[in-house]
PDB file of N, CA and C in Angstrom:
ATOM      1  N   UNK A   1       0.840  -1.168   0.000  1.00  0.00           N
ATOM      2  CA  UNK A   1       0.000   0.000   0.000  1.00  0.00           C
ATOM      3  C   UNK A   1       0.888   1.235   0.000  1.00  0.00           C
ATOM      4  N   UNK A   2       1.004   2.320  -1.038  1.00  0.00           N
ATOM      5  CA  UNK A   2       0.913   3.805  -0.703  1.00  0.00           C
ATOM      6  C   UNK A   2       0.231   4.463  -0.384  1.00  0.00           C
ATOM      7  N   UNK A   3       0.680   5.928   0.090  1.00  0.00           N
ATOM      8  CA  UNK A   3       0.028   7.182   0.544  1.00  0.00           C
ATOM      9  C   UNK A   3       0.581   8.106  -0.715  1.00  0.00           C
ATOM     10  N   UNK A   4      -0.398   8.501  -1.497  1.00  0.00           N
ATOM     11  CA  UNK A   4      -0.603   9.993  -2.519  1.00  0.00           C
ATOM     12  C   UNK A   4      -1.300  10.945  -1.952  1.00  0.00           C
ATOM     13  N   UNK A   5      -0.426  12.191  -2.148  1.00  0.00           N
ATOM     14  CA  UNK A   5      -1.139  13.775  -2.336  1.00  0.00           C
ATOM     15  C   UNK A   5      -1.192  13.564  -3.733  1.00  0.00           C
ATOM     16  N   UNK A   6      -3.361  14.151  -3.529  1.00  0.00           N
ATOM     17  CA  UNK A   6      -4.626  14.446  -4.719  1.00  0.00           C
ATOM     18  C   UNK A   6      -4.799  15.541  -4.182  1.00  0.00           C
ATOM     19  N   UNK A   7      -4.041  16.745  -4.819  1.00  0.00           N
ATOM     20  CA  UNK A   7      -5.046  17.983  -5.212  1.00  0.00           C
ATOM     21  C   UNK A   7      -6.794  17.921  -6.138  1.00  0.00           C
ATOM     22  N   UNK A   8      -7.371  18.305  -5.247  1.00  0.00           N
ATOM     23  CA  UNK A   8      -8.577  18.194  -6.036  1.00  0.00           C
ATOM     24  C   UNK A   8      -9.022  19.627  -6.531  1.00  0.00           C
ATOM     25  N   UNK A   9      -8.521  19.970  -7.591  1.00  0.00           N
ATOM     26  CA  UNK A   9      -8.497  21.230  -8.278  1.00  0.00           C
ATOM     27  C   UNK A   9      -7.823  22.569  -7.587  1.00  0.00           C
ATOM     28  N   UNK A  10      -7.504  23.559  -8.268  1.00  0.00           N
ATOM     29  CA  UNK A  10      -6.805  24.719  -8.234  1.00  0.00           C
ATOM     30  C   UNK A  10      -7.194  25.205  -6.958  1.00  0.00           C
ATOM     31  N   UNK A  11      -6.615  25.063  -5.176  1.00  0.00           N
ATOM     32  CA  UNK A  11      -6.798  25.500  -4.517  1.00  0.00           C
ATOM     33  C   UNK A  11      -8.074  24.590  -3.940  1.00  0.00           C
ATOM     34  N   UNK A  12      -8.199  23.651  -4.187  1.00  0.00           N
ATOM     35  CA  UNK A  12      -9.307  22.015  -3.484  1.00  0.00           C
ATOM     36  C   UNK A  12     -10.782  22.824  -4.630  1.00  0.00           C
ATOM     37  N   UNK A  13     -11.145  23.731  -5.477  1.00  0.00           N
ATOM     38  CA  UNK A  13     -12.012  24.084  -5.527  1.00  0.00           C
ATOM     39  C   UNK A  13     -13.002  23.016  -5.520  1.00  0.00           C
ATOM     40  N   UNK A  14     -12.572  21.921  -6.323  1.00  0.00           N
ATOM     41  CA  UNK A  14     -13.416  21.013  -6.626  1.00  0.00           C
ATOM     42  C   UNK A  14     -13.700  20.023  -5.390  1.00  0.00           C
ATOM     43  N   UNK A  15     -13.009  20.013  -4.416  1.00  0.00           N
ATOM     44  CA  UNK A  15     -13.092  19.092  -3.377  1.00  0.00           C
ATOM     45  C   UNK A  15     -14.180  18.788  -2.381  1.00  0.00           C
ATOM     46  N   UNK A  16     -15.663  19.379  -2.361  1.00  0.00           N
ATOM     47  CA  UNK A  16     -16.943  19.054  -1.740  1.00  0.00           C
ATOM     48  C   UNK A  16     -17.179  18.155  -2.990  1.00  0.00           C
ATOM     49  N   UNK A  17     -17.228  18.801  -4.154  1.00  0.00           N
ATOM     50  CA  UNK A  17     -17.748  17.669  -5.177  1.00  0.00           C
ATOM     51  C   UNK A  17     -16.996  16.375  -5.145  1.00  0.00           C
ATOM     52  N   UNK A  18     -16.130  15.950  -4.954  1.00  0.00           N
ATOM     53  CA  UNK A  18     -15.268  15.205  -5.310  1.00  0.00           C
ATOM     54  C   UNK A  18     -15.558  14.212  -3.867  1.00  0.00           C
ATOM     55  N   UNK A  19     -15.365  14.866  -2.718  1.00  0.00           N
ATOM     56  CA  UNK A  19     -15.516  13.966  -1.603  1.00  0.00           C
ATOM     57  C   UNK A  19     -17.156  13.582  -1.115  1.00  0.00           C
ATOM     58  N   UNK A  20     -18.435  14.273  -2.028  1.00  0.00           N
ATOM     59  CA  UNK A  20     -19.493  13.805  -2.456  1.00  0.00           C
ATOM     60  C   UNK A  20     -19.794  12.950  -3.038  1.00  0.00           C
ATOM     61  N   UNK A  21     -18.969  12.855  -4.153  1.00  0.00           N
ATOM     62  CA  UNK A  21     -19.350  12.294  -5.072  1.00  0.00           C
ATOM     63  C   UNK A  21     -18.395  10.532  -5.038  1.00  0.00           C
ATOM     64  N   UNK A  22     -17.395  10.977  -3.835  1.00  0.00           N
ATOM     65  CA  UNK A  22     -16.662   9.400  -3.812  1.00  0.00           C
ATOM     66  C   UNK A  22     -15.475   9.147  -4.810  1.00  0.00           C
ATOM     67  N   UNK A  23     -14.789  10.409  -4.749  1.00  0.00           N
ATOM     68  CA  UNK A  23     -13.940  10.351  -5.883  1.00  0.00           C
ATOM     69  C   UNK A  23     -12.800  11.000  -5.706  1.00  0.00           C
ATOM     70  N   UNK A  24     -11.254  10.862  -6.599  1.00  0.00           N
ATOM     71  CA  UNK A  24     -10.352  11.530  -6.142  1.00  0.00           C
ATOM     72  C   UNK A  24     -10.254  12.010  -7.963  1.00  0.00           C
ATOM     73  N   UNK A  25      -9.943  12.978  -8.696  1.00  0.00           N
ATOM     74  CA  UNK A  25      -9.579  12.740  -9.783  1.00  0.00           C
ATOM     75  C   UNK A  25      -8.708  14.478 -10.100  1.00  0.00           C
ATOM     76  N   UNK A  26      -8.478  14.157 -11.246  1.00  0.00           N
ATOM     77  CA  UNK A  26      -7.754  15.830 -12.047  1.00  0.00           C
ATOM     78  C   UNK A  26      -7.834  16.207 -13.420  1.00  0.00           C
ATOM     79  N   UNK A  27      -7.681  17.184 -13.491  1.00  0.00           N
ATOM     80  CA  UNK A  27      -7.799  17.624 -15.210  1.00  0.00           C
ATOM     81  C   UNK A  27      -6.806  17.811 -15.755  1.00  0.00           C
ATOM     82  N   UNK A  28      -6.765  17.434 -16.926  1.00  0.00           N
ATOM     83  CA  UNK A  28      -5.430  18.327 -18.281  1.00  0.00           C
ATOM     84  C   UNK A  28      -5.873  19.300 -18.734  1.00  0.00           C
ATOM     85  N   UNK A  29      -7.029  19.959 -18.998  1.00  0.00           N
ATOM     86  CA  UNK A  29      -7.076  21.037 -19.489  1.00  0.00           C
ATOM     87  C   UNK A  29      -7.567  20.729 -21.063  1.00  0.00           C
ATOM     88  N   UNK A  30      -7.428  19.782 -21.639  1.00  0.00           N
ATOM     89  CA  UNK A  30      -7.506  19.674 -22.971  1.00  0.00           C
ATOM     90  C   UNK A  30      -8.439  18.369 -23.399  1.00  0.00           C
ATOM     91  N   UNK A  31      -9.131  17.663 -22.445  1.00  0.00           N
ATOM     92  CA  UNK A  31     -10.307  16.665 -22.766  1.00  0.00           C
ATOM     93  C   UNK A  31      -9.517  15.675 -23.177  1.00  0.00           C
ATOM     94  N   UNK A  32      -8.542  15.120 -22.686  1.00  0.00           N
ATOM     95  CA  UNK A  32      -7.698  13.905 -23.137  1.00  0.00           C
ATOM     96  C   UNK A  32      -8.449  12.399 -22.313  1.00  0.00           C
ATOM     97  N   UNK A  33      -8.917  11.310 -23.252  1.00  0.00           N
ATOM     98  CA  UNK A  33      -9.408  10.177 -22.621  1.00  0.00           C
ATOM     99  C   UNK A  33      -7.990   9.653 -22.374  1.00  0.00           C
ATOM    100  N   UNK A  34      -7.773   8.958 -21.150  1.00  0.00           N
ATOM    101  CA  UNK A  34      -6.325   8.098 -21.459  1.00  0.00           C
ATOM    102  C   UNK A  34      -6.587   6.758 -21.423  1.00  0.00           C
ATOM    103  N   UNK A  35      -7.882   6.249 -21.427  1.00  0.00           N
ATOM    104  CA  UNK A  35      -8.450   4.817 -21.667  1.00  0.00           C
ATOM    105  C   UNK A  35      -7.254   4.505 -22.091  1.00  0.00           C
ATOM    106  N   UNK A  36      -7.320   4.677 -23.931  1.00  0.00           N
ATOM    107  CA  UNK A  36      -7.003   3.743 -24.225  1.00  0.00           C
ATOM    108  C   UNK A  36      -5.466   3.677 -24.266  1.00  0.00           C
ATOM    109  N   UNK A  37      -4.514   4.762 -23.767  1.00  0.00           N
ATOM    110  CA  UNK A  37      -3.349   4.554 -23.282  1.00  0.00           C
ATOM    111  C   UNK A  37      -2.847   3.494 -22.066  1.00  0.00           C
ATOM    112  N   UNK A  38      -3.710   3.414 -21.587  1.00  0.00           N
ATOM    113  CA  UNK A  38      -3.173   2.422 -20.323  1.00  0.00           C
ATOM    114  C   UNK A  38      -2.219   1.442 -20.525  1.00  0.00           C
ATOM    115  N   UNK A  39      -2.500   0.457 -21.315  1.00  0.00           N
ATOM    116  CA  UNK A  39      -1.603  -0.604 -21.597  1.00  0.00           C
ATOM    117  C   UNK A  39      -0.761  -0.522 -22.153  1.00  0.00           C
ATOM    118  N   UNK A  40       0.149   1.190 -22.174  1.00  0.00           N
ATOM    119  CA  UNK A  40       1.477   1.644 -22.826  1.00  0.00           C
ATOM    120  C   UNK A  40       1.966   0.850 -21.466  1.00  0.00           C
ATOM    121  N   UNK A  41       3.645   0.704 -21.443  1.00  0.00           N
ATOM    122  CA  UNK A  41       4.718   0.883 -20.113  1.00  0.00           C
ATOM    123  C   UNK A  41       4.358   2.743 -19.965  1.00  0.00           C
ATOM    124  N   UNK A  42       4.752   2.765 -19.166  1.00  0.00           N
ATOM    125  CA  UNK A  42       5.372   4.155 -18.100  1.00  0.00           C
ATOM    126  C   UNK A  42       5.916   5.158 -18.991  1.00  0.00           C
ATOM    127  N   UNK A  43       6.869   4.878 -19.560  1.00  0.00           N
ATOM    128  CA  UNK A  43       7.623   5.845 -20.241  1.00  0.00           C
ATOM    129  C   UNK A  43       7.015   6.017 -21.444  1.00  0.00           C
ATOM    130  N   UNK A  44       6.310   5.205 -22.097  1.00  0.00           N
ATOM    131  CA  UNK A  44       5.222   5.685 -23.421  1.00  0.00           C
ATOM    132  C   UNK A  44       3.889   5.690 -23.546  1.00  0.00           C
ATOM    133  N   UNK A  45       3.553   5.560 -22.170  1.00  0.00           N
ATOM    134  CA  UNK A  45       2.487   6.668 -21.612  1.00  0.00           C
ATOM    135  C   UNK A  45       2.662   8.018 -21.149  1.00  0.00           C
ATOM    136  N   UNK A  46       3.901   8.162 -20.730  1.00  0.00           N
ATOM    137  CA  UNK A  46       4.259  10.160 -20.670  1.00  0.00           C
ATOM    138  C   UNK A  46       4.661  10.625 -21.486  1.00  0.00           C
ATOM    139  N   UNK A  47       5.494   9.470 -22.565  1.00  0.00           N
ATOM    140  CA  UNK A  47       5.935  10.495 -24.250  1.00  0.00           C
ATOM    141  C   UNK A  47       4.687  10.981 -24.732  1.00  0.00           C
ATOM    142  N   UNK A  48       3.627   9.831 -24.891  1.00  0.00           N
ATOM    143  CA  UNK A  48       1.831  10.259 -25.510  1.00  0.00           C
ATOM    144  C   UNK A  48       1.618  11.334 -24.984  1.00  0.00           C
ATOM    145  N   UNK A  49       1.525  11.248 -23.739  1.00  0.00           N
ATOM    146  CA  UNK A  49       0.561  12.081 -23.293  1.00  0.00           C
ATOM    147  C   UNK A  49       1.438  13.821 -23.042  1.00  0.00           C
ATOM    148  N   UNK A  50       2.628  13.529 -23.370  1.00  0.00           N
ATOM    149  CA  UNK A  50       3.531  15.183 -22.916  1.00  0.00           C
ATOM    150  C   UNK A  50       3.207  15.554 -24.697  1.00  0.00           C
ATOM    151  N   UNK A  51       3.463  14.546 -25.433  1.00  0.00           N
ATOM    152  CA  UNK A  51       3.155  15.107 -26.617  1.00  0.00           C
ATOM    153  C   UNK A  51       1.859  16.211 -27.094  1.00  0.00           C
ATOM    154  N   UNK A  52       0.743  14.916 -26.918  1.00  0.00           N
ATOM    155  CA  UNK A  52      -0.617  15.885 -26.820  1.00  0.00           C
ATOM    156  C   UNK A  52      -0.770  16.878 -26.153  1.00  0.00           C
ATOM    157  N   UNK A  53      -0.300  17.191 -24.839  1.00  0.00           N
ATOM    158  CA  UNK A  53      -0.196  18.119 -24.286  1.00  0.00           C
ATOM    159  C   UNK A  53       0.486  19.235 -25.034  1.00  0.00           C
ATOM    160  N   UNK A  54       1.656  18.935 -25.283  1.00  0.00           N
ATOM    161  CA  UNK A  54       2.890  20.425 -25.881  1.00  0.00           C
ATOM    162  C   UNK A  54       1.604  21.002 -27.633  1.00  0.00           C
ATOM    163  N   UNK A  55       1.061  19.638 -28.108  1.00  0.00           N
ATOM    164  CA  UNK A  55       1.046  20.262 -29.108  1.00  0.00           C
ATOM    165  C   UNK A  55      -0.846  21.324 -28.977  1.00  0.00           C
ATOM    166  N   UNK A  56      -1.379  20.804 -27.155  1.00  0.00           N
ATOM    167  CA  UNK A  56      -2.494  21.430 -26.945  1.00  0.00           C
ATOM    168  C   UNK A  56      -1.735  23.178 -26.442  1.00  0.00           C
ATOM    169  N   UNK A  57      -0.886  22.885 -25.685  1.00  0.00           N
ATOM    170  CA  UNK A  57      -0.046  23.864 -25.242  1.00  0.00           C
ATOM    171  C   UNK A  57       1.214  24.420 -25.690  1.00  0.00           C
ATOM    172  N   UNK A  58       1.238  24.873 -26.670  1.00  0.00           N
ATOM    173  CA  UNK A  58       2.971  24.953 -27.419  1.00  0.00           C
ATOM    174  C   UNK A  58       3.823  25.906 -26.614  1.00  0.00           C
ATOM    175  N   UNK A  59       3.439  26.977 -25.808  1.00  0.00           N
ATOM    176  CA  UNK A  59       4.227  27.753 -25.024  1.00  0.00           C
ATOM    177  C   UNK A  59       4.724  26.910 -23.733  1.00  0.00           C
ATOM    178  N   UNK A  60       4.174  26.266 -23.168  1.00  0.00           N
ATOM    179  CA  UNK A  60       4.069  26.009 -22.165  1.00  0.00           C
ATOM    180  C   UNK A  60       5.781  24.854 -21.687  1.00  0.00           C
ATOM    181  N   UNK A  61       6.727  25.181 -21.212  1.00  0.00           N
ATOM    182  CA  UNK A  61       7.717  24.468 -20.953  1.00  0.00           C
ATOM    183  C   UNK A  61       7.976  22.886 -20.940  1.00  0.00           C
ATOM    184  N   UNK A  62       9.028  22.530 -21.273  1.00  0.00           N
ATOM    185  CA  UNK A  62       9.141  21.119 -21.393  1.00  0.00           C
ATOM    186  C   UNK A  62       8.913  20.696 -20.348  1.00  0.00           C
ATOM    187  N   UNK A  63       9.524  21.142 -18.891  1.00  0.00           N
ATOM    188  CA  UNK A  63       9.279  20.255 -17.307  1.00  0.00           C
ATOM    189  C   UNK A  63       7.611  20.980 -16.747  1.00  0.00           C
ATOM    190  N   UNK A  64       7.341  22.005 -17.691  1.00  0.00           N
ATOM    191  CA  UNK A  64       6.148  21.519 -16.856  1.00  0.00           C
ATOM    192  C   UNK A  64       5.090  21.008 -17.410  1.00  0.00           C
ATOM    193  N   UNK A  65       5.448  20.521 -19.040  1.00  0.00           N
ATOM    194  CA  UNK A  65       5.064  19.401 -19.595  1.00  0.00           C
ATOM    195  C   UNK A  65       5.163  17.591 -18.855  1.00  0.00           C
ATOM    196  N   UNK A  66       6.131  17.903 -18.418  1.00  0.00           N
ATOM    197  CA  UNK A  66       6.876  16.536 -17.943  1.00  0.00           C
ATOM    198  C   UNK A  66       6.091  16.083 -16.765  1.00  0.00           C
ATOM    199  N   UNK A  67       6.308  17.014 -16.156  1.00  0.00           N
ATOM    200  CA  UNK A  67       5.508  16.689 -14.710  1.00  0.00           C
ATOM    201  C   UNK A  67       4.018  16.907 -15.016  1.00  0.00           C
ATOM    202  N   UNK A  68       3.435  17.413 -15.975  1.00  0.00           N
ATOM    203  CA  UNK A  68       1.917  16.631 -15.583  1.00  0.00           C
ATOM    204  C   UNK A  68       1.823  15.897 -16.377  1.00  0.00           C
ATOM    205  N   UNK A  69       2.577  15.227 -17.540  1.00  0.00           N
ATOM    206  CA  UNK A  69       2.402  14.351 -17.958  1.00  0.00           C
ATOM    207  C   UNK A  69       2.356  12.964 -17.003  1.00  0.00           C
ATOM    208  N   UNK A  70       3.526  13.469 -15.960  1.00  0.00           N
ATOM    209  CA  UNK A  70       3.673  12.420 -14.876  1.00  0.00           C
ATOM    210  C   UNK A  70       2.601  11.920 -13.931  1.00  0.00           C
ATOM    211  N   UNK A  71       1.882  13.477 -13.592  1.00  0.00           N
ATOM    212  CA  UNK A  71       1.500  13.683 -12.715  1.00  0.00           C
ATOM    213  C   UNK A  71      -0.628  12.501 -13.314  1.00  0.00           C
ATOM    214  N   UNK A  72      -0.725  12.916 -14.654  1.00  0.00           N
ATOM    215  CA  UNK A  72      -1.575  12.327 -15.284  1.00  0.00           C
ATOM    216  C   UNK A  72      -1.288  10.553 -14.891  1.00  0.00           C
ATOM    217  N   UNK A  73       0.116  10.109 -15.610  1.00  0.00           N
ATOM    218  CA  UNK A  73       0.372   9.005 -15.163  1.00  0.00           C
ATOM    219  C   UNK A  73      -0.218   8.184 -13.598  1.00  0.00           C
ATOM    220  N   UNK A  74       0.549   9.190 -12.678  1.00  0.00           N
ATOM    221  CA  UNK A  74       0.013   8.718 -11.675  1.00  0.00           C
ATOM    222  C   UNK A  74      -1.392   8.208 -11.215  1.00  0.00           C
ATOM    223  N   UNK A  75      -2.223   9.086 -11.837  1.00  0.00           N
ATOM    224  CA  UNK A  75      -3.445   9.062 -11.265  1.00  0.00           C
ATOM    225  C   UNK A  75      -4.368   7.851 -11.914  1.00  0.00           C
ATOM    226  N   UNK A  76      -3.653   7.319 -13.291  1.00  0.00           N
ATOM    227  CA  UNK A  76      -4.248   6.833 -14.131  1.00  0.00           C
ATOM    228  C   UNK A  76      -3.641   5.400 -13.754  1.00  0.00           C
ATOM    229  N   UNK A  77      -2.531   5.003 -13.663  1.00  0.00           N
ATOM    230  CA  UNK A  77      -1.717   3.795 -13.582  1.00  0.00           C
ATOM    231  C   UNK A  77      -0.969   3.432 -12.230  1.00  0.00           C
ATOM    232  N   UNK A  78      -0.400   4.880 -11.746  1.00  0.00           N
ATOM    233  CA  UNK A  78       0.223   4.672 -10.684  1.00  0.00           C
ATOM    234  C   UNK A  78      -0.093   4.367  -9.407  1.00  0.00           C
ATOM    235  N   UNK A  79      -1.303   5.257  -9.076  1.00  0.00           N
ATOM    236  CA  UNK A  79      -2.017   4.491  -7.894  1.00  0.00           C
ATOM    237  C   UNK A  79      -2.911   3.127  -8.355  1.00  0.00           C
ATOM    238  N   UNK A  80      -2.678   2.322  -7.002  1.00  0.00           N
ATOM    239  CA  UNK A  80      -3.361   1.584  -6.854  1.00  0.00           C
ATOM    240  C   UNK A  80      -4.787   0.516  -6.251  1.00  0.00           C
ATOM    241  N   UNK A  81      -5.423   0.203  -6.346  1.00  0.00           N
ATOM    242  CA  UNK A  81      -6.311   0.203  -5.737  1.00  0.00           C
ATOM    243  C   UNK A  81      -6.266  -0.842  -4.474  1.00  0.00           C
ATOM    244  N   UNK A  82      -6.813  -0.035  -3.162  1.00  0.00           N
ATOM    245  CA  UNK A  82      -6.285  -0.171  -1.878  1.00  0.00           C
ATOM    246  C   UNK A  82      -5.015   1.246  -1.181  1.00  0.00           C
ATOM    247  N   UNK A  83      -4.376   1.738  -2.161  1.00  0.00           N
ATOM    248  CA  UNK A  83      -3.540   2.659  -1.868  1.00  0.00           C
ATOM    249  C   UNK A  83      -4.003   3.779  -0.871  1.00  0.00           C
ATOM    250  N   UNK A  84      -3.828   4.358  -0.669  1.00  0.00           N
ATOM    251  CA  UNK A  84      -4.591   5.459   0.289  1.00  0.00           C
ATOM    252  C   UNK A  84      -4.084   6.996  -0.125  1.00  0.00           C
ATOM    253  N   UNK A  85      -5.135   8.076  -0.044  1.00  0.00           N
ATOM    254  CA  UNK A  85      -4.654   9.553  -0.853  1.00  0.00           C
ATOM    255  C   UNK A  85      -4.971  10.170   0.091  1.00  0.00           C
ATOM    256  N   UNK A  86      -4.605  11.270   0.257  1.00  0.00           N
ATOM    257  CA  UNK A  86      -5.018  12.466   0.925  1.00  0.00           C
ATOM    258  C   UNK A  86      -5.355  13.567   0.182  1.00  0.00           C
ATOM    259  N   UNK A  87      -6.288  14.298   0.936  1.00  0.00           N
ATOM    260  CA  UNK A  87      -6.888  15.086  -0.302  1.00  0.00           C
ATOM    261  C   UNK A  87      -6.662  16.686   0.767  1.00  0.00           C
ATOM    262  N   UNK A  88      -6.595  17.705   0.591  1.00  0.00           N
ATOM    263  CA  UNK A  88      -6.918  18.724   0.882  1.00  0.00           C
ATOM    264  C   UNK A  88      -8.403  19.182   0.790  1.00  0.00           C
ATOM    265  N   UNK A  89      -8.902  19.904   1.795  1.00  0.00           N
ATOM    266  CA  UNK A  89     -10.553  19.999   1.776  1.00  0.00           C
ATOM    267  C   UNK A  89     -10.855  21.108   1.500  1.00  0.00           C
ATOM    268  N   UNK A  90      -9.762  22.239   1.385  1.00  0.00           N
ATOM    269  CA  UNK A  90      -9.782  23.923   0.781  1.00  0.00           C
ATOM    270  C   UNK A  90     -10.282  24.375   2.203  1.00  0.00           C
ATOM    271  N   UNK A  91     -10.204  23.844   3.473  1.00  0.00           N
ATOM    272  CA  UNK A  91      -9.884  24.778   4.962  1.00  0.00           C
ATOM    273  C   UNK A  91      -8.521  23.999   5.195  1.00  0.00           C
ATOM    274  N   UNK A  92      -7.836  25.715   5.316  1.00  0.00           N
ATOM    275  CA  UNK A  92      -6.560  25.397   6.113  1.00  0.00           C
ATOM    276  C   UNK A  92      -6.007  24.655   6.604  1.00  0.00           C
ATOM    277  N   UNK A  93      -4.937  23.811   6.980  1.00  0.00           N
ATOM    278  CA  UNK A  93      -4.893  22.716   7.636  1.00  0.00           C
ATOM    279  C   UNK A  93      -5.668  21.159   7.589  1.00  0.00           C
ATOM    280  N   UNK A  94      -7.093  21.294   6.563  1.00  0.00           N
ATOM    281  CA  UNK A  94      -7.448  20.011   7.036  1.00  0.00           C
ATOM    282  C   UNK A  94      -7.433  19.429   5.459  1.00  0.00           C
ATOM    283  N   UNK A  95      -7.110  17.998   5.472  1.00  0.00           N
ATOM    284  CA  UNK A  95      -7.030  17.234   4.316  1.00  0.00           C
ATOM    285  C   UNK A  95      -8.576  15.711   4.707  1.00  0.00           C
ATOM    286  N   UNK A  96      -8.475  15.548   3.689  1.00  0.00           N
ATOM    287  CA  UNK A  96      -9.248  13.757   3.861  1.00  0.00           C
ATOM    288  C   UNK A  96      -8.096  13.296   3.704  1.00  0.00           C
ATOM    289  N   UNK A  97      -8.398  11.824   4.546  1.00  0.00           N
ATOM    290  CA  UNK A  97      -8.115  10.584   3.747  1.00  0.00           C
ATOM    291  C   UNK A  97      -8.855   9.224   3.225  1.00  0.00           C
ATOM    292  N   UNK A  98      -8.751   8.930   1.971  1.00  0.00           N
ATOM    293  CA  UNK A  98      -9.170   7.610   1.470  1.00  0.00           C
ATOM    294  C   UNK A  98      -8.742   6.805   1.505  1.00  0.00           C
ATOM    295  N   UNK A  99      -9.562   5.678   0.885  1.00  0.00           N
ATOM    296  CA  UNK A  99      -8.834   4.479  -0.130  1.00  0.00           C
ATOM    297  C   UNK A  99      -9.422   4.254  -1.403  1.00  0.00           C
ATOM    298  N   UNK A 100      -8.495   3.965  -1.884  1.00  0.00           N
ATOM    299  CA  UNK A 100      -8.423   3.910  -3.334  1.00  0.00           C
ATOM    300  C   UNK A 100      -9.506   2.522  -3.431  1.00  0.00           C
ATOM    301  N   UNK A 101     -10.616   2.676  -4.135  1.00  0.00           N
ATOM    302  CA  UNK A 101     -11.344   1.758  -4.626  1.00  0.00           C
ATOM    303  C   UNK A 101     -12.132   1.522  -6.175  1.00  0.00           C
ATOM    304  N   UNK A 102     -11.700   1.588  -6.951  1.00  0.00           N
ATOM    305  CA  UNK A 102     -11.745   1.581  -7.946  1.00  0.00           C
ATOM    306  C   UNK A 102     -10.584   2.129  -9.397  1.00  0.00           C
ATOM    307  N   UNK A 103     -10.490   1.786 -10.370  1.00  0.00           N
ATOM    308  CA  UNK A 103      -9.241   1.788 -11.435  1.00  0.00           C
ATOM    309  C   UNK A 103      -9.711   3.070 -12.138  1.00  0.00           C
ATOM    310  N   UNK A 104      -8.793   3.720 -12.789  1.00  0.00           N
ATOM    311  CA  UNK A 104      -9.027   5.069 -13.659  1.00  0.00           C
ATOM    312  C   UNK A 104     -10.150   4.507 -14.365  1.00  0.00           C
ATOM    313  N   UNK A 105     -11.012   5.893 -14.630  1.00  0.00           N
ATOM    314  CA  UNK A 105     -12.097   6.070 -15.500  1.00  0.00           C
ATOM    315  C   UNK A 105     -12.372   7.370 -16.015  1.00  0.00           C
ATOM    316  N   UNK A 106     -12.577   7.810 -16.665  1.00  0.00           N
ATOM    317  CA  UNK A 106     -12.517   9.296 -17.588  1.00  0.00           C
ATOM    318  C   UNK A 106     -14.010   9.909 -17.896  1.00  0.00           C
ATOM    319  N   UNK A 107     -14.390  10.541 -17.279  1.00  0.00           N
ATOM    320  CA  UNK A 107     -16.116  11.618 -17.016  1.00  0.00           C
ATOM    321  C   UNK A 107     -15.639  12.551 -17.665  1.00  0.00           C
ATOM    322  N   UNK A 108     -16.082  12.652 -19.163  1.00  0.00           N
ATOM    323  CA  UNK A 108     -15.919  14.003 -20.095  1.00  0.00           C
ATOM    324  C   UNK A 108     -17.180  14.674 -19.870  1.00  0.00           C
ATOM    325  N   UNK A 109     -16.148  15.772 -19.838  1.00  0.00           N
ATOM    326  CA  UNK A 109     -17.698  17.157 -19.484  1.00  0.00           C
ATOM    327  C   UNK A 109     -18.027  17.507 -17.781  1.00  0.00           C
ATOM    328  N   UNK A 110     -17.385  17.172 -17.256  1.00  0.00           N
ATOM    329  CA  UNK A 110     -17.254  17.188 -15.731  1.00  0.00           C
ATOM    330  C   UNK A 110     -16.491  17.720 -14.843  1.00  0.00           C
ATOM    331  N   UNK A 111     -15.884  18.225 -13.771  1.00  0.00           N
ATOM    332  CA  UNK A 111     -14.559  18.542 -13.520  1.00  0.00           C
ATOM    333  C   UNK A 111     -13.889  17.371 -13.077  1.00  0.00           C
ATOM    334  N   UNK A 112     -12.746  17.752 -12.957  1.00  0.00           N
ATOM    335  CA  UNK A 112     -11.675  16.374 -12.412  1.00  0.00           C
ATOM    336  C   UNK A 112     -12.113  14.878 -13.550  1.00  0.00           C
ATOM    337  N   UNK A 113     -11.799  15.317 -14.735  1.00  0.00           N
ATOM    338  CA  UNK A 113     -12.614  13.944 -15.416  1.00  0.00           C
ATOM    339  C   UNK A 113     -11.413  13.112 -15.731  1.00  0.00           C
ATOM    340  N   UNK A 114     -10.205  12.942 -15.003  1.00  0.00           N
ATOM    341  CA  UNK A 114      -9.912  11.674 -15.138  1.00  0.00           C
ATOM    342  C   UNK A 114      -9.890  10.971 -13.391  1.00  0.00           C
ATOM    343  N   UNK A 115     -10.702  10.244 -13.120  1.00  0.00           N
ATOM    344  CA  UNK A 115     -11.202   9.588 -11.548  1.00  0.00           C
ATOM    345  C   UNK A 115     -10.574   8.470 -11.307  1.00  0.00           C
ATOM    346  N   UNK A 116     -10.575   8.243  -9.900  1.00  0.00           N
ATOM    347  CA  UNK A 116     -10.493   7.105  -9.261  1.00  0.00           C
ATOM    348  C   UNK A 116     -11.073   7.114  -8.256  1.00  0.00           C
ATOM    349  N   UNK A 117     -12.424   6.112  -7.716  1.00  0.00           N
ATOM    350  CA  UNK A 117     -13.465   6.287  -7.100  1.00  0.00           C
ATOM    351  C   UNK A 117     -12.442   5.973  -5.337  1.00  0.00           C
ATOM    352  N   UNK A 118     -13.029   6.634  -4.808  1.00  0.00           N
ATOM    353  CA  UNK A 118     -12.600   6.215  -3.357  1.00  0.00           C
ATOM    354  C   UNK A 118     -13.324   5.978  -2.313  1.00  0.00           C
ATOM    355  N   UNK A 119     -13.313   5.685  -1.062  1.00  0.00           N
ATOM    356  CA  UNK A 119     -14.081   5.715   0.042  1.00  0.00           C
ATOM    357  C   UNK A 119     -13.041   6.532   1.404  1.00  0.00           C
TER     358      UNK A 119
END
């Protein structure tokens, strides 16, 4: 079992919805499904996905391409289910914690639409 920090949007905005709704998840910004990436390895699941990114974002720097390409990774492959997250609740000082119960799934049109259901 691990422990992950889940920001649940820019400053927890999203985080009543999210700990309502039974969920830990995050956005790219650009409506990317990563379904059907999953069954890349590691390293060609972040070339894909830094790619789509640079070419959604062309200004935007290589490392901080890198790291949410990573950071996507994680949420999608890297945790696991049973793992445990902590979430920030957007008051000061206080976070949740879960467990990871369920595998990535992708809610287009939603916030935080790439998920991993929790309790």
């Amino acid at each position: 079992m691990s422990y992950w920090k889940v920001m649940l949007g820019k400053g927890s905005l999203f985080a009543p919805q999210a700990l309502a709704g039974g969920f830990i998840g995050i956005d790219d910004g650009i409506g990317l499904n990563m379904t059907p990436l999953l069954d890349l390895p590691e390293p060609d699941f972040r070339a894909e996905v830094r790619s789509r990114l640079e070419t959604a974002n062309p200004s935007a720097s290589r490392g901080t391409l890198s790291q949410y390409a990573t950071t996507l990774w994680r949420v999608a492959q890297g945790i696991q289910v049973d793992d445990q997250v902590l979430s920030p609740t957007g008051t000061p000082g206080q976070v949740r914690l879960g467990r990871v119960t369920g595998e990535y799934h992708y809610v287009p049109g939603e916030p935080l639409p790439h998920r991993r259901s929790v309790t």
